[in-house]
C-alpha atoms as a PDB file:
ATOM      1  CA  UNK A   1      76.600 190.916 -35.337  1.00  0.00           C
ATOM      2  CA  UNK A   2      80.206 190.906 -37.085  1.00  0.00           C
ATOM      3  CA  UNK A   3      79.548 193.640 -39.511  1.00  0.00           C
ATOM      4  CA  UNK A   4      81.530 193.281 -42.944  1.00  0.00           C
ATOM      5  CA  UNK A   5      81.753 194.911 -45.964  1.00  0.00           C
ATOM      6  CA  UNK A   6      79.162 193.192 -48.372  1.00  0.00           C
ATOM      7  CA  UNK A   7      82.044 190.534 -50.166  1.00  0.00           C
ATOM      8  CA  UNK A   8      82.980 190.865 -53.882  1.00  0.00           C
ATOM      9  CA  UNK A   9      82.525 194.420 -53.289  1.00  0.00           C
ATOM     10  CA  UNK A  10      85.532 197.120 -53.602  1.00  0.00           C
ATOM     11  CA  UNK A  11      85.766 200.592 -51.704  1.00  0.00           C
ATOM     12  CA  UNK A  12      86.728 203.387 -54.330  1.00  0.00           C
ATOM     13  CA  UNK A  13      87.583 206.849 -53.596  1.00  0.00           C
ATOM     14  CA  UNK A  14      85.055 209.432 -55.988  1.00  0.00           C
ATOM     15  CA  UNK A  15      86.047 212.422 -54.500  1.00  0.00           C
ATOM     16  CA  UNK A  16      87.679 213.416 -51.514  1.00  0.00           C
ATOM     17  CA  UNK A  17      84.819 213.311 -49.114  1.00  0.00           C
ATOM     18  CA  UNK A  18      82.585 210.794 -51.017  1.00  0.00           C
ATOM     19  CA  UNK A  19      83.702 207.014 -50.940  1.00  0.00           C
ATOM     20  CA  UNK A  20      81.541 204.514 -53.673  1.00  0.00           C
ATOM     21  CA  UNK A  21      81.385 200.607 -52.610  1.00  0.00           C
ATOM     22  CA  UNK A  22      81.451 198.656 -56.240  1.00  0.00           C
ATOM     23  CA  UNK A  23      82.086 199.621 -59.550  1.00  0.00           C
ATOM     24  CA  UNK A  24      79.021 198.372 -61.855  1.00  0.00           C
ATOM     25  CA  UNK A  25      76.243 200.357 -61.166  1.00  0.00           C
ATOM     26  CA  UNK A  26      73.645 197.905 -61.134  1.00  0.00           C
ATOM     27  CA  UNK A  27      75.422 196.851 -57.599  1.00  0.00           C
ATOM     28  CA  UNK A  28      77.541 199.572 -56.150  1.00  0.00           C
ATOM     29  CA  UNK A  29      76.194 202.543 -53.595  1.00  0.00           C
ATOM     30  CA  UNK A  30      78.007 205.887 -52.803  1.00  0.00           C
ATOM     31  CA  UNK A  31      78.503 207.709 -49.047  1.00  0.00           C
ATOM     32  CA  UNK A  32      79.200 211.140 -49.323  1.00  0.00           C
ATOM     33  CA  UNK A  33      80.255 213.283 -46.309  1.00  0.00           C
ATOM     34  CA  UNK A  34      83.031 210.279 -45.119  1.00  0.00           C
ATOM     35  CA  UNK A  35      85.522 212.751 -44.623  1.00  0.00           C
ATOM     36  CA  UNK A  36      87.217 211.445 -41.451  1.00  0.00           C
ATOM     37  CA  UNK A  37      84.830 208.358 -40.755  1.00  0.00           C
ATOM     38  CA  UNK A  38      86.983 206.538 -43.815  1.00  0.00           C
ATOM     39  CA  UNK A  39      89.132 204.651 -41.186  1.00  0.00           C
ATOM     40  CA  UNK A  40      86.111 202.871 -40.511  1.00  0.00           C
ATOM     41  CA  UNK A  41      86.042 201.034 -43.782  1.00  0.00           C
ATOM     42  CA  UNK A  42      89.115 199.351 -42.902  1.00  0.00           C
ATOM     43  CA  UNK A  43      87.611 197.646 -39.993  1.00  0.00           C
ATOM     44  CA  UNK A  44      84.690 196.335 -41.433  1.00  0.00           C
ATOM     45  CA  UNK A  45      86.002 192.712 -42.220  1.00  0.00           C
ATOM     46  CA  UNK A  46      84.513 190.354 -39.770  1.00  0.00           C
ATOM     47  CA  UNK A  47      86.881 190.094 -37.385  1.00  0.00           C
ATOM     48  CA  UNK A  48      85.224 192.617 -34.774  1.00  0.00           C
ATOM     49  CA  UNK A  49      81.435 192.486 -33.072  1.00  0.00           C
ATOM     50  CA  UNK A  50      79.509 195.596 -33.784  1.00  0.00           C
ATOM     51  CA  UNK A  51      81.024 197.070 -29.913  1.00  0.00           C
ATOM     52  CA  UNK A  52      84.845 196.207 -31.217  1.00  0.00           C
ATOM     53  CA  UNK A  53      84.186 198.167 -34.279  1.00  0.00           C
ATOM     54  CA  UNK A  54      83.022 201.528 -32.550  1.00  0.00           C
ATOM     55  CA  UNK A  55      85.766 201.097 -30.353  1.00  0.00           C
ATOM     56  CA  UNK A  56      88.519 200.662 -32.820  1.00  0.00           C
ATOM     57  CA  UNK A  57      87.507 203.381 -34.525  1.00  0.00           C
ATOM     58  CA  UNK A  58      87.332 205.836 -31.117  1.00  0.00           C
ATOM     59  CA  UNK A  59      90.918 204.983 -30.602  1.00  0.00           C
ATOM     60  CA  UNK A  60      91.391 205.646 -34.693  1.00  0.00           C
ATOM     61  CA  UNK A  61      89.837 209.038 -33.836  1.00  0.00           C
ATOM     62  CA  UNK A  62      86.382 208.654 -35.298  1.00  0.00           C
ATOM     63  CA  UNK A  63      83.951 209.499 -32.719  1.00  0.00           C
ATOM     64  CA  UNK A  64      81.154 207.400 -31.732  1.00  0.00           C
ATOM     65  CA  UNK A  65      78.409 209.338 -33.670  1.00  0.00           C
ATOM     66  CA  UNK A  66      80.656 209.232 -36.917  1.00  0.00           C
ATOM     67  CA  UNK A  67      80.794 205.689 -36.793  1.00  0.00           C
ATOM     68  CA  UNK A  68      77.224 204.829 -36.064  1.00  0.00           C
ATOM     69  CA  UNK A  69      76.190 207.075 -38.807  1.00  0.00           C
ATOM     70  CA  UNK A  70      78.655 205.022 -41.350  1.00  0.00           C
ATOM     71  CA  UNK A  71      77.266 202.081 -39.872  1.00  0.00           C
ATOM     72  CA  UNK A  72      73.533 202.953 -40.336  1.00  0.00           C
ATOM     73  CA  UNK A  73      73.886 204.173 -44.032  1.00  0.00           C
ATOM     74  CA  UNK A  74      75.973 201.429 -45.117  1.00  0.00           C
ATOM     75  CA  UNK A  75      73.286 198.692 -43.721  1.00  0.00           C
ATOM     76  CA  UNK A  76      70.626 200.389 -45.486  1.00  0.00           C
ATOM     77  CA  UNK A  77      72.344 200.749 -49.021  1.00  0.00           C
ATOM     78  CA  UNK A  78      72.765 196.757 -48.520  1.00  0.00           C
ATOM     79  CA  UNK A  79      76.542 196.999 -48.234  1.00  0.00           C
ATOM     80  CA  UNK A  80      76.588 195.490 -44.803  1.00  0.00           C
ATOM     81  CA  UNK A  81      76.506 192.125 -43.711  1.00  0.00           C
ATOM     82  CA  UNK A  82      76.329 189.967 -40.442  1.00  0.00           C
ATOM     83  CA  UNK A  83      79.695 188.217 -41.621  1.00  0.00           C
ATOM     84  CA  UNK A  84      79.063 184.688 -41.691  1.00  0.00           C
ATOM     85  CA  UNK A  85      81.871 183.120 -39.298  1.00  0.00           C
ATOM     86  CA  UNK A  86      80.857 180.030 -38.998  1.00  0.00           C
ATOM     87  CA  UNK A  87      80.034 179.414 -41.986  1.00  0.00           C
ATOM     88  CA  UNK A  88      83.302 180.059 -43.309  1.00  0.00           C
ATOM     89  CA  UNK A  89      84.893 178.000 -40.346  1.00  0.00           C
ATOM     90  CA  UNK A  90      82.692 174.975 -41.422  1.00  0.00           C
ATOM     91  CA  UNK A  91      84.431 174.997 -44.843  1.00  0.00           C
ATOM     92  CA  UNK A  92      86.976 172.027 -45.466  1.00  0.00           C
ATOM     93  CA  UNK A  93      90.518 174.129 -45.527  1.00  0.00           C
ATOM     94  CA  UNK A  94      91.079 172.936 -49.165  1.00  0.00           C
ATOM     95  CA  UNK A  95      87.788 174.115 -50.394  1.00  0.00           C
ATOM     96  CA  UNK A  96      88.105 176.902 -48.621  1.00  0.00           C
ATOM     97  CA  UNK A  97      89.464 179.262 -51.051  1.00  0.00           C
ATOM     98  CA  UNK A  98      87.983 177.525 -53.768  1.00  0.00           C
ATOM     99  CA  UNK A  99      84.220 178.528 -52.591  1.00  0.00           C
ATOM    100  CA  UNK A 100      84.691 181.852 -50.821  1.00  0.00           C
ATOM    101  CA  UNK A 101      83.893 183.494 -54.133  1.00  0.00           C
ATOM    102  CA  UNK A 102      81.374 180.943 -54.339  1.00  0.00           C
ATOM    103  CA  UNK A 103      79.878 182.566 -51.187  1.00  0.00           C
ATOM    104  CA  UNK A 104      80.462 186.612 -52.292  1.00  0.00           C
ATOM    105  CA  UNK A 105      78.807 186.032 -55.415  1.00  0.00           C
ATOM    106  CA  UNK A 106      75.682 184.098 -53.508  1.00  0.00           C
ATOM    107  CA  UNK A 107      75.497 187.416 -51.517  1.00  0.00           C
ATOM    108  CA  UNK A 108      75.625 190.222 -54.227  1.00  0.00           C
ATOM    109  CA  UNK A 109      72.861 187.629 -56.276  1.00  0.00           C
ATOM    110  CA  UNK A 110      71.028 187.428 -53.177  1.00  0.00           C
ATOM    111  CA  UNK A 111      71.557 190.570 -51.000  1.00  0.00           C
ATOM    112  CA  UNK A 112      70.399 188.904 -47.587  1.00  0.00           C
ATOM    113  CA  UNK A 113      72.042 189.790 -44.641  1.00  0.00           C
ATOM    114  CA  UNK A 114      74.267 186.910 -43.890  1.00  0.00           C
ATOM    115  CA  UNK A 115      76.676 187.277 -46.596  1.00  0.00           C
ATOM    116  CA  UNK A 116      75.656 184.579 -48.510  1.00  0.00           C
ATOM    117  CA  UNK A 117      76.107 181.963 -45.411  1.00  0.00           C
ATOM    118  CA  UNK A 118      72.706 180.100 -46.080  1.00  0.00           C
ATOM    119  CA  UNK A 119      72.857 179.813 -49.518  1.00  0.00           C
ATOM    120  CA  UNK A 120      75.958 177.750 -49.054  1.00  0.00           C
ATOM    121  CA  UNK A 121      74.829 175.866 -46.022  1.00  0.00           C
ATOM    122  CA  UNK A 122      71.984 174.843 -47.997  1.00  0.00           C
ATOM    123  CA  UNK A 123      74.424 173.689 -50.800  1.00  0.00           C
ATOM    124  CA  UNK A 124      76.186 172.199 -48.643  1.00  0.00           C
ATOM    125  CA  UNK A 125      73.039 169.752 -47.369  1.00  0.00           C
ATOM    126  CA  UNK A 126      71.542 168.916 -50.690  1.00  0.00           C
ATOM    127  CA  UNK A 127      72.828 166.104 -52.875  1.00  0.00           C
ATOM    128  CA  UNK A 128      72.333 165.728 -56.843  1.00  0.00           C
ATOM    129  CA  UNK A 129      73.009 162.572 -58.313  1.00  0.00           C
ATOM    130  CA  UNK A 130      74.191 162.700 -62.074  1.00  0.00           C
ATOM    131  CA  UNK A 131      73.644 159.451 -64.100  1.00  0.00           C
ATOM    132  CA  UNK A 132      74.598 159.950 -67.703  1.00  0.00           C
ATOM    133  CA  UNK A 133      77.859 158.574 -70.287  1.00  0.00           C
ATOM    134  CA  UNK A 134      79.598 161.192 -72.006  1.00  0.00           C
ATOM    135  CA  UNK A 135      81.181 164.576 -71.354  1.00  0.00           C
ATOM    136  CA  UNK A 136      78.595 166.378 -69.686  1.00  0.00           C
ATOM    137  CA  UNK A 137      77.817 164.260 -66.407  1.00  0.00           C
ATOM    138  CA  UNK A 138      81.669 164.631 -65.532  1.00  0.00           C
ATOM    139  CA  UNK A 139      81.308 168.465 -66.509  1.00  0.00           C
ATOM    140  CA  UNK A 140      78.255 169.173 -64.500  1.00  0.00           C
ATOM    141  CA  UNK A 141      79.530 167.115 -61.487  1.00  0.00           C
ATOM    142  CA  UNK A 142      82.442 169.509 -62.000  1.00  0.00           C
ATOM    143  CA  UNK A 143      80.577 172.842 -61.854  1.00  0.00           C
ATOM    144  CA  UNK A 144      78.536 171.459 -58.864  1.00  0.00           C
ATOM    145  CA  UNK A 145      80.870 170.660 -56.710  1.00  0.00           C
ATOM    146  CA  UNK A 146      83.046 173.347 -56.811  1.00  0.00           C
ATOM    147  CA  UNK A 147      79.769 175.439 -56.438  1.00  0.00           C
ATOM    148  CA  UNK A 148      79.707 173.334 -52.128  1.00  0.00           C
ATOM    149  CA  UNK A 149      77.036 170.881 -53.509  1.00  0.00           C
ATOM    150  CA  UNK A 150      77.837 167.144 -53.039  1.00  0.00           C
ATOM    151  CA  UNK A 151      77.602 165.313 -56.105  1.00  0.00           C
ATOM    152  CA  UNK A 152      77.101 161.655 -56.644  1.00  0.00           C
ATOM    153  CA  UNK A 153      77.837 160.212 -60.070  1.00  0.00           C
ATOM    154  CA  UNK A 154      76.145 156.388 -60.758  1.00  0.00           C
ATOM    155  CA  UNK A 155      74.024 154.479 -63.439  1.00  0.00           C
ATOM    156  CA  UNK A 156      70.147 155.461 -63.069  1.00  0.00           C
ATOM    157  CA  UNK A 157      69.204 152.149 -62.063  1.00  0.00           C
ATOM    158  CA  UNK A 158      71.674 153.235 -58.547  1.00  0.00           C
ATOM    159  CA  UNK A 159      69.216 155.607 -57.603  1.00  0.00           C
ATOM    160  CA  UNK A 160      66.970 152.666 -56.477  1.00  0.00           C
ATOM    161  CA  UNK A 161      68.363 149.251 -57.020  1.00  0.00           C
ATOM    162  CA  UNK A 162      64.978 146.941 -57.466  1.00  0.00           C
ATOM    163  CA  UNK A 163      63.136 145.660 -54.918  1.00  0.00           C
ATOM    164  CA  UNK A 164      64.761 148.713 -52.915  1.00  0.00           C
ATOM    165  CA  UNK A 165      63.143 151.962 -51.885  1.00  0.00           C
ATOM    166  CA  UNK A 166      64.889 155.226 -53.025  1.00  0.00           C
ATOM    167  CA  UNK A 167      67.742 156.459 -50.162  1.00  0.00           C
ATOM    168  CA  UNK A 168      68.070 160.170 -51.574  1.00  0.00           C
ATOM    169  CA  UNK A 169      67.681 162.959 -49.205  1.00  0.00           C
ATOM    170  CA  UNK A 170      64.551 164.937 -49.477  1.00  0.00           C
ATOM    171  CA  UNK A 171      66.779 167.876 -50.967  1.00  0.00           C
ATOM    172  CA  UNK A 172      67.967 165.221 -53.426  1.00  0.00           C
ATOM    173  CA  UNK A 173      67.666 166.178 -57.352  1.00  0.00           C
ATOM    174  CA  UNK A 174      68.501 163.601 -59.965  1.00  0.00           C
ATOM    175  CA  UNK A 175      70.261 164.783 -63.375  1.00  0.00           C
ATOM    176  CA  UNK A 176      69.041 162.889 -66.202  1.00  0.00           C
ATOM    177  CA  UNK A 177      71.945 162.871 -69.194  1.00  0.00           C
ATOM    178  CA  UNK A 178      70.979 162.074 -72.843  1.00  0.00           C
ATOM    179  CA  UNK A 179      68.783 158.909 -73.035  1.00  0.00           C
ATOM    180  CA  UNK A 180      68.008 156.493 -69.780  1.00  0.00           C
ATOM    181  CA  UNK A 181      64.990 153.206 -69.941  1.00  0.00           C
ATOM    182  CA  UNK A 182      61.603 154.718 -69.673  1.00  0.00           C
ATOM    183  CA  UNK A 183      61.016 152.051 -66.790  1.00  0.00           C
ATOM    184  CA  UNK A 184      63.936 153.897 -64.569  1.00  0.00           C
ATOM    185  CA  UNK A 185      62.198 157.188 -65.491  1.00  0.00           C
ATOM    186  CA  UNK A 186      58.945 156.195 -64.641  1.00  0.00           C
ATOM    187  CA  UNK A 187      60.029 154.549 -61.195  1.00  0.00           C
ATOM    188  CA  UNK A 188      61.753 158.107 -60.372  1.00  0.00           C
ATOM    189  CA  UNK A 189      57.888 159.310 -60.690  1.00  0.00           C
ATOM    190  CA  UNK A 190      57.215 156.587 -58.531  1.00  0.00           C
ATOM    191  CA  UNK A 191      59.307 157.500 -55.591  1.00  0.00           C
ATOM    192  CA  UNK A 192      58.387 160.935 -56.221  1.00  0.00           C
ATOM    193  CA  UNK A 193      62.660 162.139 -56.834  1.00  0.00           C
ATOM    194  CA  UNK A 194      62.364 165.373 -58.788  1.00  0.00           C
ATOM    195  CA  UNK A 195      65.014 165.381 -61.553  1.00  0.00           C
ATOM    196  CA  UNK A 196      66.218 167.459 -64.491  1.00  0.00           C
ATOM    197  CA  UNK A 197      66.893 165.904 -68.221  1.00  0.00           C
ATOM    198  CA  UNK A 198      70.171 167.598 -69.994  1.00  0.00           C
ATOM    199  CA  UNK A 199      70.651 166.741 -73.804  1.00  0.00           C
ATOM    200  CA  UNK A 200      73.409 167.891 -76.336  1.00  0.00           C
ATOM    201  CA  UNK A 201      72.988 166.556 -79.487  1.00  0.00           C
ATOM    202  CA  UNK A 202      73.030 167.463 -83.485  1.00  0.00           C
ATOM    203  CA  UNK A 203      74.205 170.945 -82.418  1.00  0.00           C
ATOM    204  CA  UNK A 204      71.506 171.854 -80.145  1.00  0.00           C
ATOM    205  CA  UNK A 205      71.335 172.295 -76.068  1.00  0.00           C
ATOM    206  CA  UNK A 206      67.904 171.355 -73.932  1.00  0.00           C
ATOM    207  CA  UNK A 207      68.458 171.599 -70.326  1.00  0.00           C
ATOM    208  CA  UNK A 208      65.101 170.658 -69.127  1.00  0.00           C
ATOM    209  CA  UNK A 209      62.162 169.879 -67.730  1.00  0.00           C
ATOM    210  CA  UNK A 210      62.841 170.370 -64.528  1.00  0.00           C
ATOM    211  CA  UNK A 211      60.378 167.421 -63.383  1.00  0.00           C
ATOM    212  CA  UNK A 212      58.262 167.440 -59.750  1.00  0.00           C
ATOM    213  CA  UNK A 213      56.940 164.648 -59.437  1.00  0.00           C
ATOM    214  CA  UNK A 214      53.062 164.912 -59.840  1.00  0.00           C
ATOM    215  CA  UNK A 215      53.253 168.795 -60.112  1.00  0.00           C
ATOM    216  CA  UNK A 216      55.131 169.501 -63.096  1.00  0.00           C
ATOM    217  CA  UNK A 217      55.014 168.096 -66.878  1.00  0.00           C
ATOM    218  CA  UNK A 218      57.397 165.001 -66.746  1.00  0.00           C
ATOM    219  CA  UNK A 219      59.446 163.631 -69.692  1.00  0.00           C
ATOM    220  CA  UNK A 220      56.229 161.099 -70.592  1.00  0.00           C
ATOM    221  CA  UNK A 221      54.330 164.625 -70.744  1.00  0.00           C
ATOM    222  CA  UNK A 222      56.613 166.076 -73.626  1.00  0.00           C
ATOM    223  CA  UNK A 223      56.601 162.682 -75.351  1.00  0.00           C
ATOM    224  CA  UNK A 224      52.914 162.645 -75.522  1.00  0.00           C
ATOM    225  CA  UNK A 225      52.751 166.282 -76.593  1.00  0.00           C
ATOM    226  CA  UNK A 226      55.192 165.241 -79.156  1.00  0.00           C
ATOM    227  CA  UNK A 227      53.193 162.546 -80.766  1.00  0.00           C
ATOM    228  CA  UNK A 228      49.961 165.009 -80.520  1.00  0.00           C
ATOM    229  CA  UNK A 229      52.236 166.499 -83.234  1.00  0.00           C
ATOM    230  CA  UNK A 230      53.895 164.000 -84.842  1.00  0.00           C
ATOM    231  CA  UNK A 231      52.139 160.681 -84.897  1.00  0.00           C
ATOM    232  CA  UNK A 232      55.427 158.476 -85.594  1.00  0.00           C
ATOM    233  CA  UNK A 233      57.604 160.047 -82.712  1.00  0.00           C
ATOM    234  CA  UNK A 234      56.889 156.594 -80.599  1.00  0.00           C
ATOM    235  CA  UNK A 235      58.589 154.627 -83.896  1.00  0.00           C
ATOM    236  CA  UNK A 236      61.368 157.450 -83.679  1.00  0.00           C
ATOM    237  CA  UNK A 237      61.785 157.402 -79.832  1.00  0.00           C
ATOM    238  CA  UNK A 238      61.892 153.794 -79.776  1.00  0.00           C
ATOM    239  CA  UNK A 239      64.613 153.643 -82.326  1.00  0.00           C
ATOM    240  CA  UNK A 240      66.845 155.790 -80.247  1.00  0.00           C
ATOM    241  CA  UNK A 241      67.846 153.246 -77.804  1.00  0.00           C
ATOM    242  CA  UNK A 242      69.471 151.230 -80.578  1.00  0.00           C
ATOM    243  CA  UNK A 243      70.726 153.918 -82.831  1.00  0.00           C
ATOM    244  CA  UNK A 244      73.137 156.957 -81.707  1.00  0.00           C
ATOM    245  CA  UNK A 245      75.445 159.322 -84.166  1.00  0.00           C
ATOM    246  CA  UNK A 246      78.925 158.448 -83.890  1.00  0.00           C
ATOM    247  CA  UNK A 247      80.569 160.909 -83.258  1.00  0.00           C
ATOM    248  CA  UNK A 248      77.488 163.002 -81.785  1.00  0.00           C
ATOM    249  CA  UNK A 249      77.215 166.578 -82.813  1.00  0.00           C
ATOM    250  CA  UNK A 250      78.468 168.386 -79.887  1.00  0.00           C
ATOM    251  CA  UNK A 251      81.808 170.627 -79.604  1.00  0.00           C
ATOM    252  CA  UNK A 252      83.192 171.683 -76.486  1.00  0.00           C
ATOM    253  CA  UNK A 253      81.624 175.394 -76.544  1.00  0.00           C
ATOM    254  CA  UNK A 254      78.113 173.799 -77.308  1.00  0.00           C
ATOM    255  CA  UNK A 255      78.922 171.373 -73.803  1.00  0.00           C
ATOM    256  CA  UNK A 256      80.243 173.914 -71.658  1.00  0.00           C
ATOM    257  CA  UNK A 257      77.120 176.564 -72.308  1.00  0.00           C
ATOM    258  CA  UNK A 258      74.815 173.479 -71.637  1.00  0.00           C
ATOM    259  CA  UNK A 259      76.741 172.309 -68.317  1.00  0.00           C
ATOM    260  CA  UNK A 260      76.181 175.990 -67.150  1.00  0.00           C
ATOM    261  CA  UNK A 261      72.926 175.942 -67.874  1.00  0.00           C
ATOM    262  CA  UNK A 262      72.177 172.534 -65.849  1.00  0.00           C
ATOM    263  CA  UNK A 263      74.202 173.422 -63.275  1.00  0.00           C
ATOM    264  CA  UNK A 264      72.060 177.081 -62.700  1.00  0.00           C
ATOM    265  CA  UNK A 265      68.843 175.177 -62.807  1.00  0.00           C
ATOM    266  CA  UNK A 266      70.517 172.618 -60.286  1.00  0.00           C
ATOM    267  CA  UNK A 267      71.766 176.004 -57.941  1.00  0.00           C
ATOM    268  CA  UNK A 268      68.217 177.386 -58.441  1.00  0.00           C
ATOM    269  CA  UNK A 269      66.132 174.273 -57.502  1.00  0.00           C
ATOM    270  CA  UNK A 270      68.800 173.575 -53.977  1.00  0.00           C
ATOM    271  CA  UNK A 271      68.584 176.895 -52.674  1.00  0.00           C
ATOM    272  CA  UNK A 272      65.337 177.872 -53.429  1.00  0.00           C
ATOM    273  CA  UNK A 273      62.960 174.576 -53.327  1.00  0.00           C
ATOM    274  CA  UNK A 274      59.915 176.478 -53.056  1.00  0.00           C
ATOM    275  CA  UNK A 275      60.024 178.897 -56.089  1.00  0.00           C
ATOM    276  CA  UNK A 276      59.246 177.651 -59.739  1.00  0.00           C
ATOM    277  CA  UNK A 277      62.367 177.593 -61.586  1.00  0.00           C
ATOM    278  CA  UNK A 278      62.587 178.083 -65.497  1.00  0.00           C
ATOM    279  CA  UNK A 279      63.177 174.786 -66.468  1.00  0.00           C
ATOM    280  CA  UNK A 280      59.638 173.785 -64.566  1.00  0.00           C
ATOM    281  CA  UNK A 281      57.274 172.720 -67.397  1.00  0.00           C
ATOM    282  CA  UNK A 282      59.818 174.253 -69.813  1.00  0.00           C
ATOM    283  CA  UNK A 283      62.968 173.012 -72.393  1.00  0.00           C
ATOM    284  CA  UNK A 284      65.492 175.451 -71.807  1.00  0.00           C
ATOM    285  CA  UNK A 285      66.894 175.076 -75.513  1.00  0.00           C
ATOM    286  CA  UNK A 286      70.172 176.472 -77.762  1.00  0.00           C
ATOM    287  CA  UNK A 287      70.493 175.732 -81.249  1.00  0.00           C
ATOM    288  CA  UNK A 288      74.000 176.794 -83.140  1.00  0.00           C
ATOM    289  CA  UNK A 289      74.891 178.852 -84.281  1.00  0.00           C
ATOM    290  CA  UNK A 290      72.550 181.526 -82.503  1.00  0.00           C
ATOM    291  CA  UNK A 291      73.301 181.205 -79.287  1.00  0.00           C
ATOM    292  CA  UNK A 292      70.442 182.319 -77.666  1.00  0.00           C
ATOM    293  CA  UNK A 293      68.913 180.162 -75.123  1.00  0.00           C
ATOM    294  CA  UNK A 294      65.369 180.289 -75.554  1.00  0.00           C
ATOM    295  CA  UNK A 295      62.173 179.080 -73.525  1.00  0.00           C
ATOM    296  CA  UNK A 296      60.089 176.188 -75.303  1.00  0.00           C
ATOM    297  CA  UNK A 297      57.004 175.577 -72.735  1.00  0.00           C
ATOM    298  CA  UNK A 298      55.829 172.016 -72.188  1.00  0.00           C
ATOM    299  CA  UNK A 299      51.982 171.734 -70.214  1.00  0.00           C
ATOM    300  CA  UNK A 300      51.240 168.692 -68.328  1.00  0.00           C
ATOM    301  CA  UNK A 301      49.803 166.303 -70.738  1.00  0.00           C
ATOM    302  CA  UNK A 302      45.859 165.188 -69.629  1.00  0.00           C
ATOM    303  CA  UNK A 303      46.592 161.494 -71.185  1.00  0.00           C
ATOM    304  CA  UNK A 304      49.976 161.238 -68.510  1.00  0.00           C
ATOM    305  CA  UNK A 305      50.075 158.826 -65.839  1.00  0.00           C
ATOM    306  CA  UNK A 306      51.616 161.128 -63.599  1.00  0.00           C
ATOM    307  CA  UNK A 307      49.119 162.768 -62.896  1.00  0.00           C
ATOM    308  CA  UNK A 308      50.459 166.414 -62.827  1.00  0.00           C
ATOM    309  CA  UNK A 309      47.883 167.789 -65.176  1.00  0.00           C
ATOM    310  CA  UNK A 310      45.220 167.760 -62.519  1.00  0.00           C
ATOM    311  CA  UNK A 311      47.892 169.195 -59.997  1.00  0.00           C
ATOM    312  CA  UNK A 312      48.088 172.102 -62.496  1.00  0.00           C
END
């Protein structure tokens, strides 16, 4: 073990015999009774093995016990990590600096052990492919890859030329921009790719559903649930491929909150495959000028051919 100080994390002095790691309360943790074990602080970046740290300190004049102690109550008020060398070695020298914050905030979100380290590693392996024409696909590859995910950026019909099976990773996620032909959604369904549909248009944001293929409502699903409602949205929906506003209703503010957005459900569905995100049989929607993203939820629809209804 390298033992650190947990990253994105500053040491601050309350009193003269009580030191508090972070400021916001919500993250930070206080050691009273330092006094002269405050020298060990200062050694806790990394560099040293748990062995090199008691020792630097003994020749610091903190004695062995004093050190321990410091040792054991910073580990269990989570401000001590196993610092994640090679990790950080792995990183390409000019991203480096870009995603070690990347990496300190994946540890204070996270609190593991490793300092963030697998978080990033699994980043690092996954790779989202963003088909879309406009602003956002450029901003959301953006976001992503300065996040340590690798981004491709194609038409939808890339994914899997025809006659082709699909070449994505298993950890692959597809981002589905504004409008794409229901035949390129459906074969994504096919070959079982999860992906996530983004829209800004006429002043609103919906980042969402968040599609598993055969588990989750897929876009089909919400347009069925849609004409439950609204018997002519199939007249409307097939009108859309023809017809767009010119110039769509979408500022730059509107854009960059929905980019965030897609790119947290992206983060969310990489490093954590396995837990339901919020964009799973859900629109994630904001509608100016509130500002308030708010949850629509969107059920498998029985009459879908994919099936997820009975997966439910």
């Amino acid at each position: 073990m390298r033992p650190a100080l947990r990253p994105g994390l500053v040491p601050l002095w309350r009193d003269r015999d009580t030191i508090q790691i972070g400021v916001d309360p919500r993250r930070a943790a206080a050691l009273t009774g330092v006094g002269a074990a405050a020298a060990v602080i200062e050694l806790l970046d990394g560099s040293r093995d748990r062995p090199q740290v008691i020792a630097a300190a003994t020749e610091l004049g903190v004695p062995v016990e004093l050190t321990e102690r410091m040792l054991t109550l910073l580990a269990a008020d989570g401000m001590l990590i196993d610092f994640p060398a090679a990790t950080v070695r792995a990183l390409p020298c000019e991203l480096r600096q870009l995603l070690l914050p990347e990496l300190a905030a994946a540890s204070l979100a996270r609190m593991d052990s490793d300092g963030g380290g697998q978080v990033l590693a699994r980043r690092a392996a996954a790779t989202v492919h963003i088909a879309g024409d406009g602003p956002l696909p450029a901003a959301i590859a953006q976001v992503l890859t300065s996040s340590g995910v690798s981004v491709r950026r194609a038409p939808l019909a890339a994914v899997r030329p025809p006659g082709e099976r699909a070449e994505l990773p298993a950890a692959a996620l597809v981002v589905l921009t504004g409008l794409h032909p229901p035949e390129q959604v459906v074969q994504l369904l096919r070959d079982r790719i999860p992906h996530l549909a983004v829209s800004a248009d006429e002043a609103i944001g919906i980042v969402g559903p968040l599609v598993r293929p055969g588990g989750t409502a897929c876009l089909r699903c919400l347009d069925l649930a849609r004409t439950d409602r609204d018997p002519a949205w199939p007249l409307i929906l097939a009108q859309l491929g023809r017809r767009r506003p010119d110039p769509p209703a979408r500022d730059a503010v509107l854009t960059m909150a929905v980019t965030a957005q897609a790119a947290a459900q992206v983060l969310h569905f990489v490093e954590r495959p396995q837990l339901p995100g919020p964009a799973e049989n859900a629109t994630l929607e904001l509608v100016q000028p509130g500002w308030q993203w708010r949850r629509r939820s969107w059920p498998p629809h029985p009459a879908c051919i994919c099936r997820a209804s009975s997966a439910a």
